[in-house]
Protein backbone atom coordinates (compact mmCIF):
# COMPACT_ATOMS: atom_id res chain seq x y z
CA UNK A 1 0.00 0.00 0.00
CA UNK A 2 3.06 2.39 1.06
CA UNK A 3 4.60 1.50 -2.49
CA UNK A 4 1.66 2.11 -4.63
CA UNK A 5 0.77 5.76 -2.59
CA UNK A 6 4.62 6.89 -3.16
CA UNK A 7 4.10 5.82 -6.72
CA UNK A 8 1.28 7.94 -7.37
CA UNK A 9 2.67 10.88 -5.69
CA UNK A 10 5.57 10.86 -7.35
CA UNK A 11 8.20 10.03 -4.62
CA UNK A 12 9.32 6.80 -6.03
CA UNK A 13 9.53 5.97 -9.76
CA UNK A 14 9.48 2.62 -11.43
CA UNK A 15 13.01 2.43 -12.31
CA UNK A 16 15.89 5.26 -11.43
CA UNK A 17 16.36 6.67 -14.89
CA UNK A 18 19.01 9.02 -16.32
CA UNK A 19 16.43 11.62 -17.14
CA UNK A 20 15.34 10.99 -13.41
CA UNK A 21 18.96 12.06 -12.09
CA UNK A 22 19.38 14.75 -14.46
CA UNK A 23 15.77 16.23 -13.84
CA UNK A 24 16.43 16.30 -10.05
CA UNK A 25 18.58 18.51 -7.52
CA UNK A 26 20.78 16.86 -5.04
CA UNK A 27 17.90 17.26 -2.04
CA UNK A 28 15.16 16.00 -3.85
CA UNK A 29 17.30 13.05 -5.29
CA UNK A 30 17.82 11.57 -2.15
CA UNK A 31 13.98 11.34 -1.61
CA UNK A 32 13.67 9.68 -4.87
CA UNK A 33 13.49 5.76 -4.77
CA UNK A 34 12.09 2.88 -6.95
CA UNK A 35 9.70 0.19 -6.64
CA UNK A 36 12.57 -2.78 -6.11
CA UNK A 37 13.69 -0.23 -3.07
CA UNK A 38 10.44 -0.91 -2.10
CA UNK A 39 10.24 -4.44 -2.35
CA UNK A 40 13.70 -4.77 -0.56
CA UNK A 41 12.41 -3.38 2.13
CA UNK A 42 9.51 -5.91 2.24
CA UNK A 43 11.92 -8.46 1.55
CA UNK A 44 13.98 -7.85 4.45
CA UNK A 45 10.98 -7.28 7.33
CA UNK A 46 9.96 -10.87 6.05
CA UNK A 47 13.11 -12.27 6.95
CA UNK A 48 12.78 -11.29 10.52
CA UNK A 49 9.07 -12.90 10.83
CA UNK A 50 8.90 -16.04 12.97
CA UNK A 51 7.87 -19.52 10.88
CA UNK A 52 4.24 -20.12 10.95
CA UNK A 53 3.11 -23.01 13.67
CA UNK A 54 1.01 -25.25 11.50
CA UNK A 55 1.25 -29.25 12.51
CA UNK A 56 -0.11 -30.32 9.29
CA UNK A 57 0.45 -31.73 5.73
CA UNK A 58 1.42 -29.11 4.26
CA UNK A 59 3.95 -28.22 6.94
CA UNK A 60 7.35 -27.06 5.72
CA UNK A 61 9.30 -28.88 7.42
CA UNK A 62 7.89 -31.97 5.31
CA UNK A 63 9.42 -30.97 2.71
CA UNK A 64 13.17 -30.60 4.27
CA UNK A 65 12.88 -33.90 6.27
CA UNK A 66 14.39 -37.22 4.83
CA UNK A 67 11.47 -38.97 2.94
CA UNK A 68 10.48 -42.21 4.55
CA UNK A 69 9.45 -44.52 1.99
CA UNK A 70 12.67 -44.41 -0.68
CA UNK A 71 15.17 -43.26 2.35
CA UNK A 72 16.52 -47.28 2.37
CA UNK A 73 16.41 -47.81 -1.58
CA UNK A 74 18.65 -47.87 -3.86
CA UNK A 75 18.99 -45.30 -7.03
CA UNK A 76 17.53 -45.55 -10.09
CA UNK A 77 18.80 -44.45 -13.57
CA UNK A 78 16.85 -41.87 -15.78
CA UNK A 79 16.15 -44.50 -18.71
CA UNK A 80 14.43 -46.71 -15.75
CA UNK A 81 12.76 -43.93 -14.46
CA UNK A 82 11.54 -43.45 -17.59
CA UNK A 83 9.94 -46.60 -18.32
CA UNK A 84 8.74 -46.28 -14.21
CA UNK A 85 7.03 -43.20 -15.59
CA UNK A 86 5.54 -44.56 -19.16
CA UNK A 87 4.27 -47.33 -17.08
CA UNK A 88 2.84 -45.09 -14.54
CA UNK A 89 0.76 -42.90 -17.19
CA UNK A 90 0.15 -46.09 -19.99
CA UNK A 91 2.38 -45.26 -22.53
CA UNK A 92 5.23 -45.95 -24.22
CA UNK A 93 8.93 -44.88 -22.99
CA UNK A 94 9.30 -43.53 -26.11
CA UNK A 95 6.90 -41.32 -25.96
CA UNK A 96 8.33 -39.25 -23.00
CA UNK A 97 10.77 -36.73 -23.52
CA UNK A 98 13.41 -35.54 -20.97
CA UNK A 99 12.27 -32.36 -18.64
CA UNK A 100 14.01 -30.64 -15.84
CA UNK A 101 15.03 -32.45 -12.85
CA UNK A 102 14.02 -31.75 -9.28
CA UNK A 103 16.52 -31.20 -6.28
CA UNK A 104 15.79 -30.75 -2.92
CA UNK A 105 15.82 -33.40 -0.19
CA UNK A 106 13.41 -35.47 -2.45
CA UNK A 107 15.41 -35.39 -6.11
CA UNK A 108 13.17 -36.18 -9.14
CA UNK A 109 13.73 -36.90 -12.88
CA UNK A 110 11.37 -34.80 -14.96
CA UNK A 111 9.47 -36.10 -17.99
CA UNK A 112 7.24 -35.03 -20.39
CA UNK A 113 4.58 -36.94 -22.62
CA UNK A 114 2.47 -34.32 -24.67
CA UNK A 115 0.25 -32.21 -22.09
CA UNK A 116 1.18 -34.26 -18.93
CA UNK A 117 4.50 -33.78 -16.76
CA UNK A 118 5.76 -36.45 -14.64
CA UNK A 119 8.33 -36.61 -12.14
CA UNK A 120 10.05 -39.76 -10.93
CA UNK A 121 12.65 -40.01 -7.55
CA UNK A 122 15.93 -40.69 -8.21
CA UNK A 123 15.69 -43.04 -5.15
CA UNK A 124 13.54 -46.08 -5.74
CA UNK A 125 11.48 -44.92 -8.91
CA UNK A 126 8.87 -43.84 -7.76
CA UNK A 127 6.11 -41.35 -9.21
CA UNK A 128 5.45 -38.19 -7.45
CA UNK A 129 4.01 -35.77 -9.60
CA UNK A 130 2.01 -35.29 -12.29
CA UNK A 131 0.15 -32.50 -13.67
CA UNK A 132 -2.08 -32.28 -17.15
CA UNK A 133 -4.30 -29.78 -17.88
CA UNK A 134 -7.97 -30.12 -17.54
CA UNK A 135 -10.29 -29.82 -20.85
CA UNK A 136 -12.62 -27.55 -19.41
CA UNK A 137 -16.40 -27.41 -20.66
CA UNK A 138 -19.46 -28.67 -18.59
CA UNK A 139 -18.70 -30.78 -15.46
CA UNK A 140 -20.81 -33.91 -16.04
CA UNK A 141 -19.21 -35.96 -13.25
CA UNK A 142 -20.97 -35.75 -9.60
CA UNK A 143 -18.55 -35.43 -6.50
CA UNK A 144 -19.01 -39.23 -5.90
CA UNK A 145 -17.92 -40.28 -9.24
CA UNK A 146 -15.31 -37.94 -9.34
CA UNK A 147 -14.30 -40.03 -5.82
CA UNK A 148 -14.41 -43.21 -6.83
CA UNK A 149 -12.33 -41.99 -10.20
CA UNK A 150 -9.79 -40.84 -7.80
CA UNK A 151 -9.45 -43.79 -5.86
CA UNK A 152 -10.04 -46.17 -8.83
CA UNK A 153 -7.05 -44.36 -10.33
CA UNK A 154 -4.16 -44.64 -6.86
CA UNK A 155 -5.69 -48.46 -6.73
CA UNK A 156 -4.88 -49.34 -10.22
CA UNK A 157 -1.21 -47.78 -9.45
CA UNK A 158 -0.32 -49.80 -6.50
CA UNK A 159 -1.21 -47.67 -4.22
CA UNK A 160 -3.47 -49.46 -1.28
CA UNK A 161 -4.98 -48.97 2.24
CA UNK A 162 -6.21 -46.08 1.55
CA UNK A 163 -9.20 -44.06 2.75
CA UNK A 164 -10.59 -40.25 1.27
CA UNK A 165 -10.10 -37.60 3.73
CA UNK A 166 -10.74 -34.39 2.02
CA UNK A 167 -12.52 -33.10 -1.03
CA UNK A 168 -12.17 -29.90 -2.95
CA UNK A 169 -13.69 -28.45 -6.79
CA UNK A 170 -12.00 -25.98 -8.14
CA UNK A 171 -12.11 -24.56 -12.07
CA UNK A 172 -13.24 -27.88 -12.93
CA UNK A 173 -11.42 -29.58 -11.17
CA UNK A 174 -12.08 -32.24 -8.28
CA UNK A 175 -9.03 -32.40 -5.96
CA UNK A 176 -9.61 -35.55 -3.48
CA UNK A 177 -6.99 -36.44 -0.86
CA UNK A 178 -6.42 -40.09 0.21
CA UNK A 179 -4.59 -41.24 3.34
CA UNK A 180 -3.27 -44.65 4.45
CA UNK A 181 -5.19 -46.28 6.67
CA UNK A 182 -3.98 -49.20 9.16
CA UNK A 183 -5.87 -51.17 11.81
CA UNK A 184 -8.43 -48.30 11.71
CA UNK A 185 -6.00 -45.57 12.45
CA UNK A 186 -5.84 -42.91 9.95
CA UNK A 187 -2.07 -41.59 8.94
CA UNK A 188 -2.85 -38.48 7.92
CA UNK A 189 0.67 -37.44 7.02
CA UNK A 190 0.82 -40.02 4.12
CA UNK A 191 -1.37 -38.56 1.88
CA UNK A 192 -2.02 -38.92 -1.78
CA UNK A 193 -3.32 -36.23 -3.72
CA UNK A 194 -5.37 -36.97 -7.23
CA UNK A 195 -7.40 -34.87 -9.60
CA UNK A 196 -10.02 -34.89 -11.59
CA UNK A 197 -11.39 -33.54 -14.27
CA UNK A 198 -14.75 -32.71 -13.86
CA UNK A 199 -15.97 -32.88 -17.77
CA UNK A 200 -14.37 -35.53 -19.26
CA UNK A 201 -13.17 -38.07 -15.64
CA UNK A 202 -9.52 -37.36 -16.74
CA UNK A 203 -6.84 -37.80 -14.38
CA UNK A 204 -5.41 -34.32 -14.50
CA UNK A 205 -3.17 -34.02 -11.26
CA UNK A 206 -1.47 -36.69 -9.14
CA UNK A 207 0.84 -35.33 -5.97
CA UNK A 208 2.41 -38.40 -3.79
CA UNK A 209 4.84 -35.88 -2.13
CA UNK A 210 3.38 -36.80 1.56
CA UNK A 211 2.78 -40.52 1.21
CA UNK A 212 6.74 -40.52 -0.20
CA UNK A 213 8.08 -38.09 2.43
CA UNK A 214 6.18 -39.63 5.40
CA UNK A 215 4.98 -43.45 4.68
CA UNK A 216 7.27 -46.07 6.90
CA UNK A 217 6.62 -49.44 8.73
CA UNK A 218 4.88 -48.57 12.14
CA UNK A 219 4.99 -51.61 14.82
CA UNK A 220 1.72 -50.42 16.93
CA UNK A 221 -0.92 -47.55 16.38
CA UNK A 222 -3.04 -48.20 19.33
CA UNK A 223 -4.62 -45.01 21.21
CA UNK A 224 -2.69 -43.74 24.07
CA UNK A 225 -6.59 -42.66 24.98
CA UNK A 226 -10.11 -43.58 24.75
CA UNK A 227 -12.98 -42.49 22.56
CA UNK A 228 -14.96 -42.20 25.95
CA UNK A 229 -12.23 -40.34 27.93
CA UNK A 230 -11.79 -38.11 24.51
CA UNK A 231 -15.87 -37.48 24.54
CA UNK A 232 -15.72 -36.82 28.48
CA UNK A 233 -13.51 -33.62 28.15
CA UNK A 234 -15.78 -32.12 25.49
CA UNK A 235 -18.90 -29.97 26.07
């Protein structure tokens, strides 16, 4: 707000240009500033903001942990995880053509087969992106067919013990989150991510980032407290 008022009142200028310096005196020079000044200064107030407290999926500390699932396997070459991705979206190896590769504590080879982008670990091969792009038009798919599309889809990929635990349509789109599920307990943390296309039933986003980063063996899940004891503190 600060930026755009200086802006329109004339005390800081888009970019500090030689007809700028030549037009002003030495005083009023010194006033003069442009927007990046601005945005430095935003820049460096961020920097001294605490991390937001937020114990939940999309934490950011998920993404700078070591990821559970692949932490214990071995590498994989590109041209393997290149067939682990043609396999992944039905196609032919052939068809995919090398993409960018993602770093980061969960490194990825990056593939690309016409509209859809894939991305494969480097550890263990597996998949844990993709995105498409959604036709558009009229939705003709109701949220529960969009659902069982979604889970229809992980199923088909390997992907099992898993139970919906969130739901959300947006531009056409049906975004349902799965979770793995064992001996009733939900583990929220591993979470798979799908999308749909609400027109056609394509598959238009998959996002395995949780499950990957957060999916290990667990010996017991039994509650350290009971349903009743839970319901007794409530109002």
């Amino acid at each position: 707000s600060g930026v755009q008022t200086r802006l329109q009142s004339g005390d800081m200028t888009l970019f500090k240009s030689d007809a700028v310096m030549r037009a002003a005196n030495v005083s009023s020079l010194k006033a003069v500033s442009t927007v990046g000044d601005g945005f430095t200064n935003i820049e460096k107030t961020f920097t001294g903001l605490p991390s937001m407290i937020y114990d939940g999926p999309f934490l950011d500390s998920v993404s700078q942990k070591t990821p559970q699932l692949v932490k214990s396997l071995p590498d994989v070459g590109r041209e393997k995880a290149r067939a682990d991705a043609a396999s992944f979206l039905g196609v032919r190896a052939g068809e995919l053509k090398q993409s960018g590769d993602g770093s980061g504590t969960l490194p990825t080879y990056g593939f690309t087969c016409g509209s859809k982008c894939i991305y494969v670990s480097k550890r263990g091969g597996y998949t844990v992106r993709m995105l498409d792009s959604c036709a558009g038009g009229k939705e003709t798919l109701s949220r529960d067919e969009a659902c069982r599309r979604a889970a229809q889809y992980i199923s088909e990929r390997g992907i099992g013990s898993m139970t919906q635990t969130y739901y959300l349509k947006s531009n056409g789109v049906a975004e349902v989150n799965f979770a793995y599920v064992k001996g009733g307990v939900v583990c929220y943390p591993d979470l798979v991510k799908v999308g749909v296309c609400l027109s056609d039933g394509a598959i238009v986003s998959f996002d395995a980032t949780g499950y990957i980063m957060n999916h290990t063996s667990r010996a017991s899940l039994k509650p350290a407290v009971s349903e009743a004891s839970v319901r007794s503190k409530l109002s």
